[in-house]
PDB file of N, CA and C in Angstrom:
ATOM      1  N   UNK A   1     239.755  42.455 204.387  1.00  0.00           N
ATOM      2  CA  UNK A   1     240.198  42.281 203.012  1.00  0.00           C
ATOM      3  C   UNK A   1     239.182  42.932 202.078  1.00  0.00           C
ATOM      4  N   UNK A   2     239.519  43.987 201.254  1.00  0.00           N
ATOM      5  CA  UNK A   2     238.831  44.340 200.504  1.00  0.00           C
ATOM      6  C   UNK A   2     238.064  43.541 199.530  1.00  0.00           C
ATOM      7  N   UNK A   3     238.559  42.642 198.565  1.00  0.00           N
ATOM      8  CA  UNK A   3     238.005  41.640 197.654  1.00  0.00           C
ATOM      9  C   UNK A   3     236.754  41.312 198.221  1.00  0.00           C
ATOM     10  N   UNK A   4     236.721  40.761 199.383  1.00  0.00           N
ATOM     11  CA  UNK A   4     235.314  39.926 199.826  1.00  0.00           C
ATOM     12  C   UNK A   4     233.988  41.091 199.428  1.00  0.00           C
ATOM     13  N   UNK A   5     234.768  42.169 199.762  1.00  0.00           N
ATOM     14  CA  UNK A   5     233.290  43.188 200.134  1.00  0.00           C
ATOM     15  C   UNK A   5     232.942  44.046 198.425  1.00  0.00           C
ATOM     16  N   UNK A   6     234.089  43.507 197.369  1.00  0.00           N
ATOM     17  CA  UNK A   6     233.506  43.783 195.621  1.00  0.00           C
ATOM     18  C   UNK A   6     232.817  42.243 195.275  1.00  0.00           C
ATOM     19  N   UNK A   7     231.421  43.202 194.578  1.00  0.00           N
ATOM     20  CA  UNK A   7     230.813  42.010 193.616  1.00  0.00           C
ATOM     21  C   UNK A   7     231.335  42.316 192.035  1.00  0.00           C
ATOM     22  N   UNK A   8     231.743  40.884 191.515  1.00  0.00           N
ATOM     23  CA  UNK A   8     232.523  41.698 190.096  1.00  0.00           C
ATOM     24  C   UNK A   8     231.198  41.054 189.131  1.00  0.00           C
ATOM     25  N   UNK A   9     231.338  41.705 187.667  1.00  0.00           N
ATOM     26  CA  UNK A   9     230.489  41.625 187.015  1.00  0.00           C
ATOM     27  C   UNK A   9     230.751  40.602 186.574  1.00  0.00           C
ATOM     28  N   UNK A  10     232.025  40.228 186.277  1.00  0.00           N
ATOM     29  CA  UNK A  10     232.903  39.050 185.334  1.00  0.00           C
ATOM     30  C   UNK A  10     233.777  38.771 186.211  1.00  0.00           C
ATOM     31  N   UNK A  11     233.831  37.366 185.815  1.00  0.00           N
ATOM     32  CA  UNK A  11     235.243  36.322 186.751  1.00  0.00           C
ATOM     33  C   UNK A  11     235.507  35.837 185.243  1.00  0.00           C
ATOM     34  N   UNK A  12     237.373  36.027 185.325  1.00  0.00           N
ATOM     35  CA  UNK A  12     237.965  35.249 184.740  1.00  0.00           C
ATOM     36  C   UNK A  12     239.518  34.357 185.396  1.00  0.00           C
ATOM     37  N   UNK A  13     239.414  33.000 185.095  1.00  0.00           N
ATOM     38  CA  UNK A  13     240.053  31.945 185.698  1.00  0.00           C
ATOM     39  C   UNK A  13     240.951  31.796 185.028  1.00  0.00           C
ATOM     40  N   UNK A  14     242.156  32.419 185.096  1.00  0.00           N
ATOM     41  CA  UNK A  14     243.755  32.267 184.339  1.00  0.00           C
ATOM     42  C   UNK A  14     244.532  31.192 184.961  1.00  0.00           C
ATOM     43  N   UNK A  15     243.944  30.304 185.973  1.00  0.00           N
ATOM     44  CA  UNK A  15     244.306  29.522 186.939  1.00  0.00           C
ATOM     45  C   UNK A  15     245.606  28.521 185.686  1.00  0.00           C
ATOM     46  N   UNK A  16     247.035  28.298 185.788  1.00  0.00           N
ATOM     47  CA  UNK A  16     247.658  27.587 185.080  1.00  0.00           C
ATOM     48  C   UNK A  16     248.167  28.136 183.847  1.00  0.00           C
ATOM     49  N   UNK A  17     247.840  29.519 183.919  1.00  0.00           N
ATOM     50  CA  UNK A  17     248.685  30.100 182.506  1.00  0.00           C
ATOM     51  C   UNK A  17     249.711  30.900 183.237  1.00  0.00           C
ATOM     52  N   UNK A  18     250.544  31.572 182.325  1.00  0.00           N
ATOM     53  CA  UNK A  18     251.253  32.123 182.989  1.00  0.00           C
ATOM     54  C   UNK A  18     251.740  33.025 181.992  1.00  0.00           C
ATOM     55  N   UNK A  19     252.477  34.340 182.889  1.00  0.00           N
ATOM     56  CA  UNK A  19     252.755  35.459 181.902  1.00  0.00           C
ATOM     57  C   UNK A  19     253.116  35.244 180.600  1.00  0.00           C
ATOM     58  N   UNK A  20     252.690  35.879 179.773  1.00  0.00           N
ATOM     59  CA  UNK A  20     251.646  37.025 179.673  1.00  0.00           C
ATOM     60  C   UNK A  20     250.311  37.202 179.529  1.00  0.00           C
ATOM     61  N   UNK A  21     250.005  35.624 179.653  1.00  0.00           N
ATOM     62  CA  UNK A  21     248.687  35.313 178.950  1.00  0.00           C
ATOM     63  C   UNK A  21     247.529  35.742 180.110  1.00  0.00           C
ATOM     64  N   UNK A  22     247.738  35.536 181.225  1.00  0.00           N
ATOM     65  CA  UNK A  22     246.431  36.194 181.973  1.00  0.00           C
ATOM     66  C   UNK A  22     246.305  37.480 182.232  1.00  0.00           C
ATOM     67  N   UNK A  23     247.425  38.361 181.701  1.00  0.00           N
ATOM     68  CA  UNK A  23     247.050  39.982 181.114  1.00  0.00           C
ATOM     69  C   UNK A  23     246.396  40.352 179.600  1.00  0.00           C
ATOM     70  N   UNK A  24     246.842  38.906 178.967  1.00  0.00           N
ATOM     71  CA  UNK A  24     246.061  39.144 177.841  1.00  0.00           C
ATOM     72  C   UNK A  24     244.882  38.657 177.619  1.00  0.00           C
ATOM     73  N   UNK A  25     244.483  37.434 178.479  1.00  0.00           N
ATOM     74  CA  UNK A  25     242.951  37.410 178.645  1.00  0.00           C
ATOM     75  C   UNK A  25     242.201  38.412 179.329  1.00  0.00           C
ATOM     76  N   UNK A  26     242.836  38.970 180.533  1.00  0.00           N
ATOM     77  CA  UNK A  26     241.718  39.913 181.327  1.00  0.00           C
ATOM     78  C   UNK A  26     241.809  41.271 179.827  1.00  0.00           C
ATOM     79  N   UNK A  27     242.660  41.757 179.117  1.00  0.00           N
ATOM     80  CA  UNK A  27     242.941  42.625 178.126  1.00  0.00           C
ATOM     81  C   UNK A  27     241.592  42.393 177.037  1.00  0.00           C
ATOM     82  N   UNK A  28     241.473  41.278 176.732  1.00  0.00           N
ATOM     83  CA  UNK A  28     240.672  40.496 175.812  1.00  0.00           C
ATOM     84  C   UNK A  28     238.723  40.555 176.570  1.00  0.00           C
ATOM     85  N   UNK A  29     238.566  40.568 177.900  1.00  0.00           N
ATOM     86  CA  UNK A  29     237.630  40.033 178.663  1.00  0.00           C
ATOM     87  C   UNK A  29     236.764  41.567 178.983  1.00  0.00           C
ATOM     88  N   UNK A  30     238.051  42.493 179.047  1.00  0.00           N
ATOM     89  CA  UNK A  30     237.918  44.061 179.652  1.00  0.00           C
ATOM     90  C   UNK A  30     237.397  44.562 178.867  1.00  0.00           C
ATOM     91  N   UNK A  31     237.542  44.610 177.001  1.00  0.00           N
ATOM     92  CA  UNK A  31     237.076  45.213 175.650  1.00  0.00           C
ATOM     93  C   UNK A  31     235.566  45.086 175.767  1.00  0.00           C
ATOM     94  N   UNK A  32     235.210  43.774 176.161  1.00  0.00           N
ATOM     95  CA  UNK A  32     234.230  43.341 176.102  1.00  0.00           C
ATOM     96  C   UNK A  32     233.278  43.893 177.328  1.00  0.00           C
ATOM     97  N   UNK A  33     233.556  45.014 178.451  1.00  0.00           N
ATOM     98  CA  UNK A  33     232.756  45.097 179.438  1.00  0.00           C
ATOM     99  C   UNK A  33     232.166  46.645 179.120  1.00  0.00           C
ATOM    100  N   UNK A  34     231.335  46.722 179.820  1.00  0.00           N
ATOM    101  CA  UNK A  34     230.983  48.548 180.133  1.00  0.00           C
ATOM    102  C   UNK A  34     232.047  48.973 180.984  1.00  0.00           C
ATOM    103  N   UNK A  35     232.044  50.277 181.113  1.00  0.00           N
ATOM    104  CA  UNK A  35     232.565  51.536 182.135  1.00  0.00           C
ATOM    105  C   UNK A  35     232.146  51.222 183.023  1.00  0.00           C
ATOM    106  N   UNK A  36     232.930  51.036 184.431  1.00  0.00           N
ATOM    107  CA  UNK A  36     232.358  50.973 185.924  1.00  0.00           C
ATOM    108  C   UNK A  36     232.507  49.523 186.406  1.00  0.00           C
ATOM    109  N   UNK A  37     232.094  48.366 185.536  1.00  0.00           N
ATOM    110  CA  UNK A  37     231.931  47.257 185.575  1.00  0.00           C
ATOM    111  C   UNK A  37     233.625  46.770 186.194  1.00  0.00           C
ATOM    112  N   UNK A  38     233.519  45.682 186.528  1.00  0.00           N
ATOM    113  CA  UNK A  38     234.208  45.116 187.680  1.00  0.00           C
ATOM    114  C   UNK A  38     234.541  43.558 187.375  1.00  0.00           C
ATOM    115  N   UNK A  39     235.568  43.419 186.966  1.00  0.00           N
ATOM    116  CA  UNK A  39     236.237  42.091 186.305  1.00  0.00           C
ATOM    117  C   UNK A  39     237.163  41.117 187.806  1.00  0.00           C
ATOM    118  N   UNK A  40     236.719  40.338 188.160  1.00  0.00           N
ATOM    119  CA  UNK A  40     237.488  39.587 189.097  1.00  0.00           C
ATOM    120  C   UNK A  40     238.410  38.444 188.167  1.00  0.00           C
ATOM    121  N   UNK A  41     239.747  38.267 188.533  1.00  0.00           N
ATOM    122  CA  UNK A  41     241.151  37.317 187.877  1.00  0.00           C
ATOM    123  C   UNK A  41     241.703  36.679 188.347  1.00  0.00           C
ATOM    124  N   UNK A  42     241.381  35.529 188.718  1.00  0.00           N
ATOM    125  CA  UNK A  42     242.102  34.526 189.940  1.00  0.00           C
ATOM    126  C   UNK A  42     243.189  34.148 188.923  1.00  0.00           C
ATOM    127  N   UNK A  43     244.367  33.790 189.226  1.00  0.00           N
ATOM    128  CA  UNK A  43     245.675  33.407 188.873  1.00  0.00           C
ATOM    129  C   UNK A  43     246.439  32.378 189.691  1.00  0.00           C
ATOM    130  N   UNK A  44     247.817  31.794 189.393  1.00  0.00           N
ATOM    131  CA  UNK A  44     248.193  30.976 190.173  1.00  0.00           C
ATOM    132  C   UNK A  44     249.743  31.530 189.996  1.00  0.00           C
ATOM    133  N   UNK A  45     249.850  32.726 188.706  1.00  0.00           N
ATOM    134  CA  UNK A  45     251.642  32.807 188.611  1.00  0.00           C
ATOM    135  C   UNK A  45     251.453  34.353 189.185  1.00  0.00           C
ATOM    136  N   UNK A  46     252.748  34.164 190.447  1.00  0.00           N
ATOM    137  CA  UNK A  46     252.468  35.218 191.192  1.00  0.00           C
ATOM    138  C   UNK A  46     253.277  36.317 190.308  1.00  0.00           C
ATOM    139  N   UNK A  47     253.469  36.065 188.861  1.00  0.00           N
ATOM    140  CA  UNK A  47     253.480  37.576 188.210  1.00  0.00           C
ATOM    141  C   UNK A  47     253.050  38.415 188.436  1.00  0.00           C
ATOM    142  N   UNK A  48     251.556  37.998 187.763  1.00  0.00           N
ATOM    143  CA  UNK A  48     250.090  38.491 188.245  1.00  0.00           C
ATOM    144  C   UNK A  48     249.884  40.234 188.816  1.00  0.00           C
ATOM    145  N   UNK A  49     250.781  40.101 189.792  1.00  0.00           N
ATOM    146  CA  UNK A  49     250.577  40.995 190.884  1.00  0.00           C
ATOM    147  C   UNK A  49     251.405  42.027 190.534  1.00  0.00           C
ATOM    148  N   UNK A  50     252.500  41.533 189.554  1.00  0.00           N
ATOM    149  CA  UNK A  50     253.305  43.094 189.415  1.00  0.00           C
ATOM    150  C   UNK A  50     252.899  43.547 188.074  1.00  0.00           C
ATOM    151  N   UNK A  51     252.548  42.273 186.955  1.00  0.00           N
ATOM    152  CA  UNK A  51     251.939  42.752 185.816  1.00  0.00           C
ATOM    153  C   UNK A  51     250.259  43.262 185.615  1.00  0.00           C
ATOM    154  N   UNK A  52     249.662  42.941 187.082  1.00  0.00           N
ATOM    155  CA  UNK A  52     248.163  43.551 186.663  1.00  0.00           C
ATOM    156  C   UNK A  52     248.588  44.826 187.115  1.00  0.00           C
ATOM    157  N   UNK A  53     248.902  45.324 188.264  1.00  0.00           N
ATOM    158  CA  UNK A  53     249.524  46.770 188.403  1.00  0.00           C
ATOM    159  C   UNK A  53     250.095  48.019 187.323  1.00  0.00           C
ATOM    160  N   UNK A  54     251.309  47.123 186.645  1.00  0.00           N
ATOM    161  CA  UNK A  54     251.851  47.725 185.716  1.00  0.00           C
ATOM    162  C   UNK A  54     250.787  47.763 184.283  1.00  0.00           C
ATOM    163  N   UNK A  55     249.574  47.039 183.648  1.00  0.00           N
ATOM    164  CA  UNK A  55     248.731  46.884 182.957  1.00  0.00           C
ATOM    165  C   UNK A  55     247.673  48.188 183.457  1.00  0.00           C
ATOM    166  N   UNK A  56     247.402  47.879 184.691  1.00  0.00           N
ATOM    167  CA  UNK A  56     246.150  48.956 185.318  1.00  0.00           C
ATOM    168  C   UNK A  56     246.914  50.411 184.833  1.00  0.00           C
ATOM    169  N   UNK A  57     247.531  50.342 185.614  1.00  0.00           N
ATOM    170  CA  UNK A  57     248.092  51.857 185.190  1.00  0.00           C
ATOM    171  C   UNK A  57     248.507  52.117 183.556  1.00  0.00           C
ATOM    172  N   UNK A  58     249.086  51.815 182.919  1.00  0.00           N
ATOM    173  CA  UNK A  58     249.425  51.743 181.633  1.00  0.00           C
ATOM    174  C   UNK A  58     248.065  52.126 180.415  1.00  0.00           C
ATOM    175  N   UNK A  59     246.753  51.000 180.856  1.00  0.00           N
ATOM    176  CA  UNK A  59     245.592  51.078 179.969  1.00  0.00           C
ATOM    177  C   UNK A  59     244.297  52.437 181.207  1.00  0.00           C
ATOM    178  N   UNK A  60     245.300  53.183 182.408  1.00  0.00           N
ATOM    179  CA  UNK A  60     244.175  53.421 183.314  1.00  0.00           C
ATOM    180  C   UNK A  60     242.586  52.795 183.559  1.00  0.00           C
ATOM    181  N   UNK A  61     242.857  51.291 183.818  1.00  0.00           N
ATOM    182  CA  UNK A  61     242.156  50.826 184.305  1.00  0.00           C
ATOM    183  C   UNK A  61     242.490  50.800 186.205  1.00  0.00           C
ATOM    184  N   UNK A  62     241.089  50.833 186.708  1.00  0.00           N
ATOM    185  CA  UNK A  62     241.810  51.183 188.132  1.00  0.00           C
ATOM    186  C   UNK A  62     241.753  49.833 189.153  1.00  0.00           C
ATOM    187  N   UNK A  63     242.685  49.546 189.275  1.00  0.00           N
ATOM    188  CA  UNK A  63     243.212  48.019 190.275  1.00  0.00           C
ATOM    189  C   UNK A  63     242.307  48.229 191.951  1.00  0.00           C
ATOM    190  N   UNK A  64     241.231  47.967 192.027  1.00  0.00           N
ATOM    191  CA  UNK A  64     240.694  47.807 193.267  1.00  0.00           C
ATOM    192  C   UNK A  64     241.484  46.892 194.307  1.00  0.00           C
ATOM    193  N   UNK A  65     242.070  45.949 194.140  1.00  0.00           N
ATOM    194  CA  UNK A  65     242.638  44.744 194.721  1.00  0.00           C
ATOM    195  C   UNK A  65     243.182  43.480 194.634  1.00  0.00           C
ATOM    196  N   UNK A  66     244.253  43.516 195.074  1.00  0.00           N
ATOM    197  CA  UNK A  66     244.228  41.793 194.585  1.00  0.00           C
ATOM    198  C   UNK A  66     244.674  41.741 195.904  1.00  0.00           C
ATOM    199  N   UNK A  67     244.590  39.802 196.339  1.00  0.00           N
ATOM    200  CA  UNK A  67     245.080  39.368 197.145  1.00  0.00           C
ATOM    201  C   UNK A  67     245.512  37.894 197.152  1.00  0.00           C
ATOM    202  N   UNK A  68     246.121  37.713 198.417  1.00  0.00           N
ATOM    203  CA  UNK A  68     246.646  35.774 197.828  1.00  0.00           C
ATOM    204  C   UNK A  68     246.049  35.099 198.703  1.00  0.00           C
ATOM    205  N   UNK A  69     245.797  33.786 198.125  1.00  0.00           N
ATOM    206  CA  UNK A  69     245.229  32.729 199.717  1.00  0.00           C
ATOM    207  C   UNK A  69     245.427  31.915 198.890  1.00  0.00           C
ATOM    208  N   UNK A  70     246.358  31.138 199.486  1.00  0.00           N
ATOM    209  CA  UNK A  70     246.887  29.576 199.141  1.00  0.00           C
ATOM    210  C   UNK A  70     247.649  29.394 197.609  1.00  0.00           C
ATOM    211  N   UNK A  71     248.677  30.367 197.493  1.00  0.00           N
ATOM    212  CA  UNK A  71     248.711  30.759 196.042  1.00  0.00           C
ATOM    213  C   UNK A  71     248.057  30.670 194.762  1.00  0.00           C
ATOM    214  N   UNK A  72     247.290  31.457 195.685  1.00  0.00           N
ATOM    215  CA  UNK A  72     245.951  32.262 194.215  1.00  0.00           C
ATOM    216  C   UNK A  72     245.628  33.361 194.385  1.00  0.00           C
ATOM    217  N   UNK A  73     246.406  34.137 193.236  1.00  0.00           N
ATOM    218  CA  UNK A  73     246.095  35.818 193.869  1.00  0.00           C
ATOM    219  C   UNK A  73     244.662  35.551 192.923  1.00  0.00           C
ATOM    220  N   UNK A  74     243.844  36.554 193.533  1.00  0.00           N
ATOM    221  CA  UNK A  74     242.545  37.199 193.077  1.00  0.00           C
ATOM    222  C   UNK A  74     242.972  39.175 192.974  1.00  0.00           C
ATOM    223  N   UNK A  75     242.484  39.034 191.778  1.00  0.00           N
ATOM    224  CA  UNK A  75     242.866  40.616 191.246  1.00  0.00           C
ATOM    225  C   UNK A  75     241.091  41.043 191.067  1.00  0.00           C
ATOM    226  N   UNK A  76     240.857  42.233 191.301  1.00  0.00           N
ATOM    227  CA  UNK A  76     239.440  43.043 190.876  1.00  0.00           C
ATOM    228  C   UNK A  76     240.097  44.165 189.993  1.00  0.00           C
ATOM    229  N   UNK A  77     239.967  44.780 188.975  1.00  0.00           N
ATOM    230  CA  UNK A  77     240.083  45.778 188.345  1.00  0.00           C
ATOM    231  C   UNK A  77     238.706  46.084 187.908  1.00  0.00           C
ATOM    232  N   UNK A  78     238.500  47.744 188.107  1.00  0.00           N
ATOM    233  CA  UNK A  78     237.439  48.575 187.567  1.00  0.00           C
ATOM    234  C   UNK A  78     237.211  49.094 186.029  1.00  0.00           C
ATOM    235  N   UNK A  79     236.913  48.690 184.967  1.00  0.00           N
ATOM    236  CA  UNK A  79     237.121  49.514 183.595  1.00  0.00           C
ATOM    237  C   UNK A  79     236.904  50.902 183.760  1.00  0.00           C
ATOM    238  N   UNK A  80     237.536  51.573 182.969  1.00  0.00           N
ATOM    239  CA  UNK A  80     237.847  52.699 183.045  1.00  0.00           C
ATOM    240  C   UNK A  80     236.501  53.154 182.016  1.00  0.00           C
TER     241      UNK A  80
END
């Protein structure tokens, strides 16, 4: 699994919100980082997974990974 082997700079815990709001916190969290830096997004609404995709690409931020375990995807995106 890729995730295990990124250290992210920032974790943010959307754990209980649900679309749209944990694209608009990581949106909100991302302004705030450097270039390169590495934002980890645990979630619980398996939106998540088609809206961090469609977000990554859209703002070209680049989606390193997400994955699920026990319905909780974990997303890594890279700032662009």
């Amino acid at each position: 699994m890729v995730g295990r082997s990124i250290t992210p700079d920032v974790r943010l815990d959307t754990l209980g919100l649900f679309c749209p709001v944990p694209i608009w916190e990581t949106a909100k969290a991302i302004d705030l980082m450097q270039s390169g830096q590495v934002i980890e997004v645990v979630s619980d609404d398996e939106a998540v997974r088609g809206d961090m995709q469609a977000w990554c690409t859209q703002t070209r931020n680049e989606l390193l990974d997400i994955s699920v375990t026990n319905g909780k995807y974990t997303c890594y995106v890279k700032k662009k």
